[in-house]
Every structure is written in C-alpha cells, then in structure tokens.
C-alpha atoms as a PDB file:
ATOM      1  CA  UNK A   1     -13.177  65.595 -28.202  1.00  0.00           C
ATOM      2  CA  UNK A   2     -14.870  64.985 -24.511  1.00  0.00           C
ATOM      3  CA  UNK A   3     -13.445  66.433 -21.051  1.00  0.00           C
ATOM      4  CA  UNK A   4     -12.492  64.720 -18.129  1.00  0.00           C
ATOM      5  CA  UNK A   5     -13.850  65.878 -15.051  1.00  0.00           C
ATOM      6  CA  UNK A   6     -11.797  66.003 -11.711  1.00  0.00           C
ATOM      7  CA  UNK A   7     -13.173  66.558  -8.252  1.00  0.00           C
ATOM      8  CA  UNK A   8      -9.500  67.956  -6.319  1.00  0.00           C
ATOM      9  CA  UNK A   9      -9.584  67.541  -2.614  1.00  0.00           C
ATOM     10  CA  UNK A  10      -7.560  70.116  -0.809  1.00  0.00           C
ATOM     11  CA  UNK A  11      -5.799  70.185   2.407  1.00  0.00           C
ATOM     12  CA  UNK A  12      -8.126  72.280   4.169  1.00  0.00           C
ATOM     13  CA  UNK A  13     -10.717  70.188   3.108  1.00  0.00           C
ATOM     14  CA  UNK A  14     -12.295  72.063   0.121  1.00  0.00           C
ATOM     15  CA  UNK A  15     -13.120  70.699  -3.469  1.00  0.00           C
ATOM     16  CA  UNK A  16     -11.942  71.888  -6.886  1.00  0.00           C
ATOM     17  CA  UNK A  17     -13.773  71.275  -9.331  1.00  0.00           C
ATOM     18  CA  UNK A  18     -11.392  70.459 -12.839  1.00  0.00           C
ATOM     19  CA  UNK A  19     -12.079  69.664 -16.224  1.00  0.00           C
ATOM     20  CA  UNK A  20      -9.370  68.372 -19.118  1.00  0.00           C
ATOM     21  CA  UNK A  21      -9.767  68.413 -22.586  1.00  0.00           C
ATOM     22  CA  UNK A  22      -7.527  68.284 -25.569  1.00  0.00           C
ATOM     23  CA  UNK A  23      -3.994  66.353 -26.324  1.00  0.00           C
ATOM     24  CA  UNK A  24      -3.897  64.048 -22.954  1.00  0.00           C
ATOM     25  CA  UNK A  25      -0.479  63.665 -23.200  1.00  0.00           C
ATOM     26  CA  UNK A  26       0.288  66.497 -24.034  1.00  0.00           C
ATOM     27  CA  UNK A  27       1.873  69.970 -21.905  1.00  0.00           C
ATOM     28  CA  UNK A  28      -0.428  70.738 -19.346  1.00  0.00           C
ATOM     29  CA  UNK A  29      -1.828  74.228 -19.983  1.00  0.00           C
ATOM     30  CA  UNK A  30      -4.095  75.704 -16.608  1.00  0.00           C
ATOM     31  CA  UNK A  31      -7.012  78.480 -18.261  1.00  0.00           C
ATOM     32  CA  UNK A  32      -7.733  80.535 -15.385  1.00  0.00           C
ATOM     33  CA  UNK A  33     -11.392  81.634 -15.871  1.00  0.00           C
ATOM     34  CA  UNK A  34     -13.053  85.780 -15.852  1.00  0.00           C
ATOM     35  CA  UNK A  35     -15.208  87.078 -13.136  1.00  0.00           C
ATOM     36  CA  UNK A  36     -17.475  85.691 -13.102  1.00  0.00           C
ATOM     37  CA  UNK A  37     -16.884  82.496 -14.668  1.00  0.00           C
ATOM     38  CA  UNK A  38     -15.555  78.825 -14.022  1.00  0.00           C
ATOM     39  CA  UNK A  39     -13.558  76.436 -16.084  1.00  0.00           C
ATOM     40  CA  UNK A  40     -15.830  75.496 -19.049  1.00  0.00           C
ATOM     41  CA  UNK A  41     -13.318  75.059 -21.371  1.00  0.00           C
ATOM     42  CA  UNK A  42     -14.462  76.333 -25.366  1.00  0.00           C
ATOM     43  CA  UNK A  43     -14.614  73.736 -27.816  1.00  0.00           C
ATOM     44  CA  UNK A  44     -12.820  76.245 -30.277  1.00  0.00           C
ATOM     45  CA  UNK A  45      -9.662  76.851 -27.640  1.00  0.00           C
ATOM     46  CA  UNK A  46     -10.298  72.778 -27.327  1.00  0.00           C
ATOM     47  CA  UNK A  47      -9.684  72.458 -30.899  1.00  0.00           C
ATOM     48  CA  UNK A  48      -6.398  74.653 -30.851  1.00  0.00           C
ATOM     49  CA  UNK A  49      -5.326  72.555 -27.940  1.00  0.00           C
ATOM     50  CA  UNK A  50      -5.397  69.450 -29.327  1.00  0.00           C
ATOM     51  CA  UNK A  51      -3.504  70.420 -32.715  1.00  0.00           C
ATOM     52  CA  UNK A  52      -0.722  72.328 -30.812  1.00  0.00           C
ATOM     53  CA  UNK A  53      -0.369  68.919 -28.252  1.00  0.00           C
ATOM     54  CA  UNK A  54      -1.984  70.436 -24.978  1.00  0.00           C
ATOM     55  CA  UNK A  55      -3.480  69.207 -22.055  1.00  0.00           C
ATOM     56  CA  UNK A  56      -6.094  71.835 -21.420  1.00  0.00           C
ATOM     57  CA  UNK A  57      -7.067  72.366 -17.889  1.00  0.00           C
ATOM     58  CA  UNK A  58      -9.692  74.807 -16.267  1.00  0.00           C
ATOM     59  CA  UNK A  59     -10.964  74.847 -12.941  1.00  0.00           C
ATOM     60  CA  UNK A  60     -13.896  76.314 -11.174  1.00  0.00           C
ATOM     61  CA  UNK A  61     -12.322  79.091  -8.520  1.00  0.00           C
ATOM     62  CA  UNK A  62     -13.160  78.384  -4.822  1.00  0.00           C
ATOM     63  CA  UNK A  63     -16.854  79.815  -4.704  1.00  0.00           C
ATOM     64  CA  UNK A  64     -17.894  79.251  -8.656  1.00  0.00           C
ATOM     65  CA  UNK A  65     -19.519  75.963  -9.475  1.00  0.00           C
ATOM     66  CA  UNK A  66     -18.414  72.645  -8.165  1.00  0.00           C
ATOM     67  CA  UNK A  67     -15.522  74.377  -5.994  1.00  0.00           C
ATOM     68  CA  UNK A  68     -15.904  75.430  -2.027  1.00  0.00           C
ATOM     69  CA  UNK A  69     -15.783  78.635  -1.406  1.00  0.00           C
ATOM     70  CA  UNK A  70     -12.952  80.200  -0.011  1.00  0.00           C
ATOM     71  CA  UNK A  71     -14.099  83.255   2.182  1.00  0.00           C
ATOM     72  CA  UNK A  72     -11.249  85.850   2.761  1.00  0.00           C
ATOM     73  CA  UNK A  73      -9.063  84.411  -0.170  1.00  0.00           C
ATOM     74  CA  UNK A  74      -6.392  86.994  -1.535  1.00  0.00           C
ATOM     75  CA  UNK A  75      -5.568  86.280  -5.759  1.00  0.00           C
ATOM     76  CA  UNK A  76      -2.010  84.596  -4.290  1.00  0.00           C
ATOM     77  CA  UNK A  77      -4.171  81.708  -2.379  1.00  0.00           C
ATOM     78  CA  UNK A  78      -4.959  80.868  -5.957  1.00  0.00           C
ATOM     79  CA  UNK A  79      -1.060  79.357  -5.662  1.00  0.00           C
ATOM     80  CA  UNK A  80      -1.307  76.815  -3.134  1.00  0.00           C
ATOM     81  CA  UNK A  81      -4.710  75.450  -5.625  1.00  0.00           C
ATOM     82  CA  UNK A  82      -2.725  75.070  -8.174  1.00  0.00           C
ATOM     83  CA  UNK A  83       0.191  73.194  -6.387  1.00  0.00           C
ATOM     84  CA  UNK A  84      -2.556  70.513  -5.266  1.00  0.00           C
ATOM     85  CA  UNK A  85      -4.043  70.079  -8.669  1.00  0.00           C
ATOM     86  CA  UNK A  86      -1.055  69.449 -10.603  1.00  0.00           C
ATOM     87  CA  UNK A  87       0.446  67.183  -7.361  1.00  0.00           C
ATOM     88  CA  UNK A  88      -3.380  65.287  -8.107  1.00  0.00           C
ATOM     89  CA  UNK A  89      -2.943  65.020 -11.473  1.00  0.00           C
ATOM     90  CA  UNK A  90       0.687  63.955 -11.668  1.00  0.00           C
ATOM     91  CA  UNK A  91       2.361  67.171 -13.164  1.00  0.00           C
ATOM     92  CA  UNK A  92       5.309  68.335 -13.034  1.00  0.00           C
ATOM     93  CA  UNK A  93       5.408  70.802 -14.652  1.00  0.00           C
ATOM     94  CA  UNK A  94       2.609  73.624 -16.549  1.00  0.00           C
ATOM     95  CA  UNK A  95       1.643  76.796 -18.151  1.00  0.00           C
ATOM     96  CA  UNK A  96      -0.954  79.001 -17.518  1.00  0.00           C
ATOM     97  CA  UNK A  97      -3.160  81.407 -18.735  1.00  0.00           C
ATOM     98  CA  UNK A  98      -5.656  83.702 -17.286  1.00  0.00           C
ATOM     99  CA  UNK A  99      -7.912  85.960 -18.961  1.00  0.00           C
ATOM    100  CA  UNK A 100      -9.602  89.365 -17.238  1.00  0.00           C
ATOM    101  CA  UNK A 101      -9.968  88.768 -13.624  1.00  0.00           C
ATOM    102  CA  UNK A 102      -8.263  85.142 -13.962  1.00  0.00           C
ATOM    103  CA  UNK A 103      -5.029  87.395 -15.383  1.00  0.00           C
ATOM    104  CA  UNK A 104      -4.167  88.613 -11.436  1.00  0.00           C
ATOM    105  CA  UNK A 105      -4.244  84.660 -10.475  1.00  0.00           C
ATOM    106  CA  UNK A 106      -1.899  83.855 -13.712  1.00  0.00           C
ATOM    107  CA  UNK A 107       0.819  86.638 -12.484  1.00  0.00           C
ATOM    108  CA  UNK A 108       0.104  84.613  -8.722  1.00  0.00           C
ATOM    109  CA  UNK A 109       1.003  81.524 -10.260  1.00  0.00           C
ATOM    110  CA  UNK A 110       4.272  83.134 -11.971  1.00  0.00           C
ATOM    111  CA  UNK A 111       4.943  84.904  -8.366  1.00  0.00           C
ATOM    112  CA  UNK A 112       4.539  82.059  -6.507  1.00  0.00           C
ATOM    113  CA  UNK A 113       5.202  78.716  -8.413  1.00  0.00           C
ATOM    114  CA  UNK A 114       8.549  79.305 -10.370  1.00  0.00           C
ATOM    115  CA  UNK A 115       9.443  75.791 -10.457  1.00  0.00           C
ATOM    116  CA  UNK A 116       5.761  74.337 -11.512  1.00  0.00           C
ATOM    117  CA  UNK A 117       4.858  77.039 -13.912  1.00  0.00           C
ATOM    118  CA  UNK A 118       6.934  77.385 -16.906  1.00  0.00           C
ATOM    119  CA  UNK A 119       5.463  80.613 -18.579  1.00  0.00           C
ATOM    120  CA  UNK A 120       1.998  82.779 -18.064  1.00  0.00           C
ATOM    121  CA  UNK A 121       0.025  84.720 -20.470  1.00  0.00           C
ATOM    122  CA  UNK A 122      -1.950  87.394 -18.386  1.00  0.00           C
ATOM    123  CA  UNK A 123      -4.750  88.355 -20.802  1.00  0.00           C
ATOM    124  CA  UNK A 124      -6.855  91.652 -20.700  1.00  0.00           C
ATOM    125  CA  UNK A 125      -5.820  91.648 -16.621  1.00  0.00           C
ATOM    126  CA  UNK A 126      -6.919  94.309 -14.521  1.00  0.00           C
ATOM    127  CA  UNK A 127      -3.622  96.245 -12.384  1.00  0.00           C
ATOM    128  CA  UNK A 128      -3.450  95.527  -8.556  1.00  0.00           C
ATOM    129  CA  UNK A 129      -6.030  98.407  -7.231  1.00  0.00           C
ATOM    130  CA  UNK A 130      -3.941  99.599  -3.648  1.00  0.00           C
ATOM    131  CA  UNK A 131      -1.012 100.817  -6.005  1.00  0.00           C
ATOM    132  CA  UNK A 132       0.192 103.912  -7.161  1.00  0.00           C
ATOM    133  CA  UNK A 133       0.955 105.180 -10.442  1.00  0.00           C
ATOM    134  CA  UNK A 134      -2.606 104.314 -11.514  1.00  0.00           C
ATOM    135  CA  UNK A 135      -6.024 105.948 -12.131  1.00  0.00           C
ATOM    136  CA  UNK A 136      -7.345 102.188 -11.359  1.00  0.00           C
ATOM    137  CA  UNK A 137     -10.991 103.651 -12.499  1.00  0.00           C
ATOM    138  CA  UNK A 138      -9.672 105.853 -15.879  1.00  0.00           C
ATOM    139  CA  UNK A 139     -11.766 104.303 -18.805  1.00  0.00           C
ATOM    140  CA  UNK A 140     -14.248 101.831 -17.198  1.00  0.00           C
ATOM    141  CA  UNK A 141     -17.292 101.394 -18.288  1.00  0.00           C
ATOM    142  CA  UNK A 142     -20.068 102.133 -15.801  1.00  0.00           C
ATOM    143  CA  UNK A 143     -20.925  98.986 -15.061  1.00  0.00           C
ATOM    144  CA  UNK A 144     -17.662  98.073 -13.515  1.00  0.00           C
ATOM    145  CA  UNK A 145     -17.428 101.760 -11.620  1.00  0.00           C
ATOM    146  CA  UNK A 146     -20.773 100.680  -9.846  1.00  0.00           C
ATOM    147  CA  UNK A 147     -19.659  96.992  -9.162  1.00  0.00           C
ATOM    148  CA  UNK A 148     -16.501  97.998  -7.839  1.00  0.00           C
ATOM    149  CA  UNK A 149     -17.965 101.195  -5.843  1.00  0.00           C
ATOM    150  CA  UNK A 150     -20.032  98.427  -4.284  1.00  0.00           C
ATOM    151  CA  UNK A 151     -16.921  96.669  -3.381  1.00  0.00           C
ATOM    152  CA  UNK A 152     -15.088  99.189  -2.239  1.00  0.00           C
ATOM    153  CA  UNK A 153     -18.261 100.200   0.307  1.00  0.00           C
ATOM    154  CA  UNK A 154     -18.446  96.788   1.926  1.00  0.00           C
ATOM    155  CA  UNK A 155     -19.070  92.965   1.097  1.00  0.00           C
ATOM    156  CA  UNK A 156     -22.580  93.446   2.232  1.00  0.00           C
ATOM    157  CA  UNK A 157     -23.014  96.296  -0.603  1.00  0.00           C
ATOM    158  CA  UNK A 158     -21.440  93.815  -3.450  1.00  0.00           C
ATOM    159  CA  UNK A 159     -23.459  90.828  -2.643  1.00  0.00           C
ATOM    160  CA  UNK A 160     -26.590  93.263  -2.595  1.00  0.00           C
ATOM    161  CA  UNK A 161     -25.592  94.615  -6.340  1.00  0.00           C
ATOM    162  CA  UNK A 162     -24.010  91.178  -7.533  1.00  0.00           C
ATOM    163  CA  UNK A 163     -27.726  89.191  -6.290  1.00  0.00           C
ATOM    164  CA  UNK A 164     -29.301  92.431  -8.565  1.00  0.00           C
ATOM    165  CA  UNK A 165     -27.329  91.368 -11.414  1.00  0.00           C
ATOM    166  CA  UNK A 166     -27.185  87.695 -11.474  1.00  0.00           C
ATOM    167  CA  UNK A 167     -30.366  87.214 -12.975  1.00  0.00           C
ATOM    168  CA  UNK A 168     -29.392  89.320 -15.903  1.00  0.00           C
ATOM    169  CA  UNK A 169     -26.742  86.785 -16.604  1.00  0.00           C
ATOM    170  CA  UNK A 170     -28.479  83.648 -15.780  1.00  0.00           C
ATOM    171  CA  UNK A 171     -31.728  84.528 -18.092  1.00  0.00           C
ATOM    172  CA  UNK A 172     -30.409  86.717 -20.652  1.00  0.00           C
ATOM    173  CA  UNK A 173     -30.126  85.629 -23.974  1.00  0.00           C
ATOM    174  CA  UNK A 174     -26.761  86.929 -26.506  1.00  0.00           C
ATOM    175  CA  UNK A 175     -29.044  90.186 -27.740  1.00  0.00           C
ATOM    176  CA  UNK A 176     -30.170  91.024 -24.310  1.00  0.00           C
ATOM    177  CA  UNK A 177     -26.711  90.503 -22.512  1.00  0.00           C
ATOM    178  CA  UNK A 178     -24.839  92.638 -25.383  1.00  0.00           C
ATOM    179  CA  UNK A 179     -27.391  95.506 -24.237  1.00  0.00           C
ATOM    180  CA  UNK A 180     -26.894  94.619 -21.077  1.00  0.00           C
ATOM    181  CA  UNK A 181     -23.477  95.015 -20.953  1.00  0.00           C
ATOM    182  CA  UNK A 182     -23.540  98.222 -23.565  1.00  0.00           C
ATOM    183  CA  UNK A 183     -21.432 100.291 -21.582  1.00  0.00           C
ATOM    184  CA  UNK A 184     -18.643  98.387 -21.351  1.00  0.00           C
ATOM    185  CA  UNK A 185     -18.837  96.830 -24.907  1.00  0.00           C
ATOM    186  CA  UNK A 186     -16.647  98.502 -27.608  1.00  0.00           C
ATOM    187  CA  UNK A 187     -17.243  98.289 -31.180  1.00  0.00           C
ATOM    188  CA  UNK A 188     -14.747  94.808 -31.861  1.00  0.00           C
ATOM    189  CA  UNK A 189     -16.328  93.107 -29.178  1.00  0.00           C
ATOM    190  CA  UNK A 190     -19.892  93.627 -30.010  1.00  0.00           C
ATOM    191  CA  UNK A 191     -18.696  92.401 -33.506  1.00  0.00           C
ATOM    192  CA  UNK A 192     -17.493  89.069 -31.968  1.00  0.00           C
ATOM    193  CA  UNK A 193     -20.449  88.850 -29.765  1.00  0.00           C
ATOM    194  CA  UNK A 194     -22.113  85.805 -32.105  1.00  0.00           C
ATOM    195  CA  UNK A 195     -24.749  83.528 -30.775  1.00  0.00           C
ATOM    196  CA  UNK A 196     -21.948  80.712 -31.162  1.00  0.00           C
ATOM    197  CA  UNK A 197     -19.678  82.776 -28.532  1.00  0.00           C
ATOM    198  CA  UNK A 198     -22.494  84.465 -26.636  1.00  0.00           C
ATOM    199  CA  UNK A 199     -23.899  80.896 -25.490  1.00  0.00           C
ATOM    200  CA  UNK A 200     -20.311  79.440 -24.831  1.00  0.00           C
ATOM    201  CA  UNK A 201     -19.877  82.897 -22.264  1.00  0.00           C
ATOM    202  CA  UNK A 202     -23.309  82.717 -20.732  1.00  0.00           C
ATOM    203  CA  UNK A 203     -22.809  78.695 -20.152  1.00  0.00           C
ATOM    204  CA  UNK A 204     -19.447  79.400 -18.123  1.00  0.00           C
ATOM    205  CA  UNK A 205     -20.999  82.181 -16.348  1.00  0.00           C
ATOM    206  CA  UNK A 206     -23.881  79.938 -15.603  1.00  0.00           C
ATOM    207  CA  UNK A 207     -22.056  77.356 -14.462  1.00  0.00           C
ATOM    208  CA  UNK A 208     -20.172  79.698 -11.721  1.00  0.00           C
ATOM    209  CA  UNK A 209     -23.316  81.038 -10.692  1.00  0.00           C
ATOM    210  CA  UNK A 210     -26.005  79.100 -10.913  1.00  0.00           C
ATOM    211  CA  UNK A 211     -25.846  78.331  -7.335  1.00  0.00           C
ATOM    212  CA  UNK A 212     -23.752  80.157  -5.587  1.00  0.00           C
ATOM    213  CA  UNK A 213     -22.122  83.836  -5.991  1.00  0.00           C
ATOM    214  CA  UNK A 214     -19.288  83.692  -3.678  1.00  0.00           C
ATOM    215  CA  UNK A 215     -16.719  83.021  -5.931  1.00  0.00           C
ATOM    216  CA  UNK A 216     -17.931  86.164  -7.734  1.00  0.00           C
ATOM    217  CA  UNK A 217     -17.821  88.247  -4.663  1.00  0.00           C
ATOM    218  CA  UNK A 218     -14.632  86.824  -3.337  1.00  0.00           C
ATOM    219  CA  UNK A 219     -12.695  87.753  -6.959  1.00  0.00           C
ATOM    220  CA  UNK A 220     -13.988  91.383  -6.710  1.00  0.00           C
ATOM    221  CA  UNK A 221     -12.732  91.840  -2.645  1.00  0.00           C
ATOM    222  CA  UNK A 222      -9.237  90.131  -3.188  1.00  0.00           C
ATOM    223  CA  UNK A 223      -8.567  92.487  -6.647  1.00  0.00           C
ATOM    224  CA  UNK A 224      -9.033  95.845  -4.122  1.00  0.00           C
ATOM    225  CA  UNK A 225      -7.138  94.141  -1.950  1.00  0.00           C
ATOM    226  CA  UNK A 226      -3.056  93.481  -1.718  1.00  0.00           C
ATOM    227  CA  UNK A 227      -2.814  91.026  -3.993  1.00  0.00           C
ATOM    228  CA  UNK A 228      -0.125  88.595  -1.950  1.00  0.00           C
ATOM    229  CA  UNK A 229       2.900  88.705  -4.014  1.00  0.00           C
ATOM    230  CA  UNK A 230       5.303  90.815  -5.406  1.00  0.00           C
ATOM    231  CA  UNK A 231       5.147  91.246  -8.922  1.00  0.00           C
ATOM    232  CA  UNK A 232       8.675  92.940  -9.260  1.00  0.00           C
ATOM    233  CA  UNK A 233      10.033  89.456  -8.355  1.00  0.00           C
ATOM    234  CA  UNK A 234       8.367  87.245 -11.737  1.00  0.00           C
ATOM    235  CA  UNK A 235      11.529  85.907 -13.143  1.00  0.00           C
ATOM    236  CA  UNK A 236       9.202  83.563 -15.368  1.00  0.00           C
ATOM    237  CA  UNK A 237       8.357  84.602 -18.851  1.00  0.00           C
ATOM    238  CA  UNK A 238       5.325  86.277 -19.057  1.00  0.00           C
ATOM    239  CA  UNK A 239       2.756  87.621 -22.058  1.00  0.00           C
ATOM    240  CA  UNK A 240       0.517  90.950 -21.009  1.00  0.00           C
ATOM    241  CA  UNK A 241      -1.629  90.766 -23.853  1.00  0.00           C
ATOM    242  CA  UNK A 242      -4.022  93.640 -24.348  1.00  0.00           C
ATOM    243  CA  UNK A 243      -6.614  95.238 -26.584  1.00  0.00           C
ATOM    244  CA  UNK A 244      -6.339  98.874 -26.508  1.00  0.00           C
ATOM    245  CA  UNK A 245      -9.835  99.690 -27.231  1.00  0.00           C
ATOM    246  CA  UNK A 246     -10.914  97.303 -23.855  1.00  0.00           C
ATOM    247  CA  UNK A 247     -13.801  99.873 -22.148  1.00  0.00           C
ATOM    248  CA  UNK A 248     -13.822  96.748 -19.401  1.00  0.00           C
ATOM    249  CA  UNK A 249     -10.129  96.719 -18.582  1.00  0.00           C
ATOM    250  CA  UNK A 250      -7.937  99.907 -19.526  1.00  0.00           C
ATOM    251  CA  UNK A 251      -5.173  99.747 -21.617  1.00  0.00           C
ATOM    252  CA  UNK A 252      -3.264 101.654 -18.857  1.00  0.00           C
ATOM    253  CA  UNK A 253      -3.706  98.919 -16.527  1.00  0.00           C
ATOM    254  CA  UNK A 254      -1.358  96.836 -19.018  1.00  0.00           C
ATOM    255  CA  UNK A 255       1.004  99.717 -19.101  1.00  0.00           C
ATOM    256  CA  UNK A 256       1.425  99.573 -15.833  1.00  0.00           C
ATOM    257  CA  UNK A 257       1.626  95.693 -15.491  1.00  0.00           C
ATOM    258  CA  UNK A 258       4.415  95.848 -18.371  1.00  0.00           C
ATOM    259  CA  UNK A 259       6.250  98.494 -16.122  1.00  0.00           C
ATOM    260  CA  UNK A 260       6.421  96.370 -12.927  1.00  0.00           C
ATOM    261  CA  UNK A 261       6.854  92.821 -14.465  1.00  0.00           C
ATOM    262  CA  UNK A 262      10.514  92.234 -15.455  1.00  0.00           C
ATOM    263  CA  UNK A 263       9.728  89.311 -17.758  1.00  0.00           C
ATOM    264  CA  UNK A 264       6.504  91.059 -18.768  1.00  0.00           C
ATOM    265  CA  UNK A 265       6.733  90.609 -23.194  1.00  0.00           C
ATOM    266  CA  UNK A 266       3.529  92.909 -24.565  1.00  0.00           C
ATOM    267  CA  UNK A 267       1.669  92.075 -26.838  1.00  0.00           C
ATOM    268  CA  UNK A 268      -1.021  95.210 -26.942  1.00  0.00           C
ATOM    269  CA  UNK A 269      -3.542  94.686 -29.611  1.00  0.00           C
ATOM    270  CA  UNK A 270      -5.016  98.080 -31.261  1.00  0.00           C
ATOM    271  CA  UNK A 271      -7.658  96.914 -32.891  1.00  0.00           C
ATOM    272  CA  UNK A 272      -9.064  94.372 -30.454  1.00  0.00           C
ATOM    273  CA  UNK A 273     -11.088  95.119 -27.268  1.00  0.00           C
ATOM    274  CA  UNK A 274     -11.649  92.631 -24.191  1.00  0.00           C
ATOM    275  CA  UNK A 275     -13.772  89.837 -25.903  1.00  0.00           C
ATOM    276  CA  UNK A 276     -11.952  89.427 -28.911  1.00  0.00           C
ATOM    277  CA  UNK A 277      -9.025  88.512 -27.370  1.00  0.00           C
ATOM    278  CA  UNK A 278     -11.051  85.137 -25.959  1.00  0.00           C
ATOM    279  CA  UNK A 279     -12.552  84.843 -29.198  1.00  0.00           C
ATOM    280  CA  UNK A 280     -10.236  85.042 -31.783  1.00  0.00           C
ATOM    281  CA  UNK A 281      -6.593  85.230 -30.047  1.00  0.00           C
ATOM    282  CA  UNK A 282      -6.067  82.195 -27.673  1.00  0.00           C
ATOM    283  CA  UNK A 283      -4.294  80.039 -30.387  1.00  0.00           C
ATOM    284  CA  UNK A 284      -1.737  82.728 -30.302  1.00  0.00           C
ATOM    285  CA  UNK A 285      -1.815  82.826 -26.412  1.00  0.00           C
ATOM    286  CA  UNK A 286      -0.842  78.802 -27.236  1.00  0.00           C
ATOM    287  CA  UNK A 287       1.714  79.131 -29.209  1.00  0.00           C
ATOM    288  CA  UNK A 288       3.698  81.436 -26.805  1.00  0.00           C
ATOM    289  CA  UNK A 289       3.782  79.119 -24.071  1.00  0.00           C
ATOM    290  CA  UNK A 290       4.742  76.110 -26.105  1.00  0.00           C
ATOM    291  CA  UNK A 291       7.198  78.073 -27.185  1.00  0.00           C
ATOM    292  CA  UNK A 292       8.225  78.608 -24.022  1.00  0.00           C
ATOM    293  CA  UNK A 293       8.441  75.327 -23.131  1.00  0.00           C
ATOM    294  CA  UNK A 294      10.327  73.957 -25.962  1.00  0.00           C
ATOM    295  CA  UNK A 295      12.875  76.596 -25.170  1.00  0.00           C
ATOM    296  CA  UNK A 296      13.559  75.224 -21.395  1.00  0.00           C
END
C-alpha cells in the first residue's frame, strides 16, 4: 500500500507537509504525531486503515520535517491547519487522533472544529500545565522533569537541552534508545520496544528532526502555555485512552482530562504503558471513530 504525499500551502504562507495512505475513499482519519515526531504513518496502523475503509492522514507539525515552522504557535493554532488541509484535500468532514503530545492538538481540533471533526481519540495526552487540580510533574520520569524544567526556564534553555539530545535520537539504534530512554520506560513498553517498532519510532522522529528542531521546541512552549481553547466546551465525542502504568504521561493527567471533557468516554488501560498503546491499540482507536461516524 504506498502514500501520497501533499505539500499544503497556508494562508500565511507556510507549508504542510501531508502524507495519505490506506482506503482512498474511504473516512478521512487525521493521526496527529508525538513530540517529537511528524506524520510517518506505520505500515501496521496502514494495514488497519485500509481493512476498516480509512483514509489515513498525518502531517508534519509546523517546525518538524517538510512543514514551516510556526514560532509562538499555541496547541489551538493547530485548528486553523487542519481547516486548510481538509479545504485542500476536498473534505468535508474527519476524525482525528492524536497520540502523547499530538493528544492536546486532537482535544484543539474537537474545541475548535465541531463541524469538520466528527469524533477525537486523545491518546496517552499530557493535561494543560497552567491548571489547577494537578501535580502536572507527579510520576514523570526524569527525563521529561529535565526537558520540561528547561522549558519552563526559557526557550534559550530548551533549545540548549533539546540540541544535547537530538543526537541521541538521530544515531541511536532500538537497544541504545530503550537505555536511553530507561527512566521513562515501564516494563509493557520495553516489552513492545521490538526492532520492527523501534525503527518505525526512530524513522518518524528522524524525519521531524533531521533538520530542524523547532517543531520540537515549539510543542514543549505551547503545552506550558494556555492552551487556546476551552476544553469544558467539547460537545464532540471524545476517547481519553490511557495506560495506567505510563512513567511518560501520568495516569492522573487522564483523570483530570476525563473530569473537564464533557464528552470525554475513558478508556484507561491497566496493563499498558505509553508505547503500547501505539503499538498494539490503534485498531481499537479505529474502530471508535468509525463508529462514530456511522452513528451521525
């Protein structure tokens, strides 16, 4: 099954980079990608795409890959991106799904797009961070404490430790990145940590980063920031699917996401962590939002 590539010109005069794969007539379904990360699409989620009759769509974020960056983006410009895709691309109507830090941009999309976006799965999604109610920190690894202490310090101190730790992720091969990332790796995900999955994660991370970082650095400053929307307002369906033993994203963060969505359905996962749930549960994820569909 081959993917269609799509350069998106905006209004401000940026460039999106898309890719399509799967059912081409089928429902549109918009992956939004991790941080970092960019729309590589997995032949496996491919696969599930094209038996359940969807158009799978992921995108590059402004400032990963083949997209401009976007300096000063909040996670609701991720909206108005959206909008001009589907406009390019002659939809009407879609779904989407985000997974870790693409999970704030899926709850955007629901915000902001009610009458393009028919459902949104918001997988393994970290809580908005100037909120209370929240120990935003509680249960992250160290690796995320330092990259969002560098954040929180100043732009300067984040592109400093994200340039430190780029060429871990562009070199590193799956044994080296699993100890690389040991801190924030629980037991189920270093289970579905194969070489098959490994070199699919480091190829869409490559792919974001190879040559530039601001995408990266740009997701990190708009999560610590207001997000741009209300999420009390959703009247979309909308999954918050979770693995409770995540050490990357807390299960309290989808506690508290389920609290302040009204649509918000949970589907919290006790034996799966953060990986697994991009490894083994996406055909799930699917099925949801077809369901969805077919009930409008």
């Amino acid at each position: 099954m081959g993917t269609t590539n799509h350069s998106i010109s905006t209004k401000d005069g940026r460039t999106l980079a898309v890719n399509e794969a799967g059912k081409p007539d089928g429902f549109p379904v918009l992956e939004l990608h991790g941080t970092p990360g960019s729309g590589l699409l997995y032949q496996p989620h491919i696969e599930d795409a094209n038996s359940q009759g969807i158009r799978l769509i992921g995108l590059d974020r402004p400032g990963y890959g083949g997209s401009t960056p976007l300096s000063g983006r909040s996670v609701a410009s991720i909206a108005e991106d959206i909008a001009t895709i589907a406009a390019q691309l002659n939809i009407d109507q879609l779904a989407v799904w985000g997974k870790s830090g693409g999970g704030p941009h899926a709850l955007a999309c629901a915000a902001l797009l009610p009458e393009l976006v028919v459902a949104a799965a918001s997988i393994a999604s970290p809580a908005p961070y100037t909120t209370e109610g929240l120990d935003w920190f509680a249960g992250m690894g160290q690796d995320n404490l330092d990259e969002f202490g560098a954040a929180l310090d100043s732009r300067a101190k984040l592109e400093e430790y994200i340039e430190a730790e780029t060429p871990t992720m562009l070199n590193a091969d799956p044994k080296v990145l699993v100890e690389a990332l040991s801190s924030i790796l629980c037991p189920p995900d270093v289970a579905v940590f194969t070489e098959k999955f490994a070199d699919f994660l480091l190829s869409k991370i490559r792919v974001g980063i190879s040559d530039q970082r601001n995408g990266w650095v740009d997701d990190d400053l708009a999560f610590i920031s207001p997000w741009g929307f209300d999420l009390g307002k959703i009247d979309i369906p909308v999954m918050i699917m979770q693995g409770e033993q995540d050490q990357m994203v807390p299960l309290s963060h989808a506690e508290w996401l389920i609290s302040h969505i009204p649509t918000a359905e949970a589907m919290l996962l006790p034996d799966d962590g953060h990986l697994t749930l991009s490894a083994n549960r996406i055909p799930e994820v699917h099925a949801w939002l077809m369901e969805k569909m077919a009930a409008l």
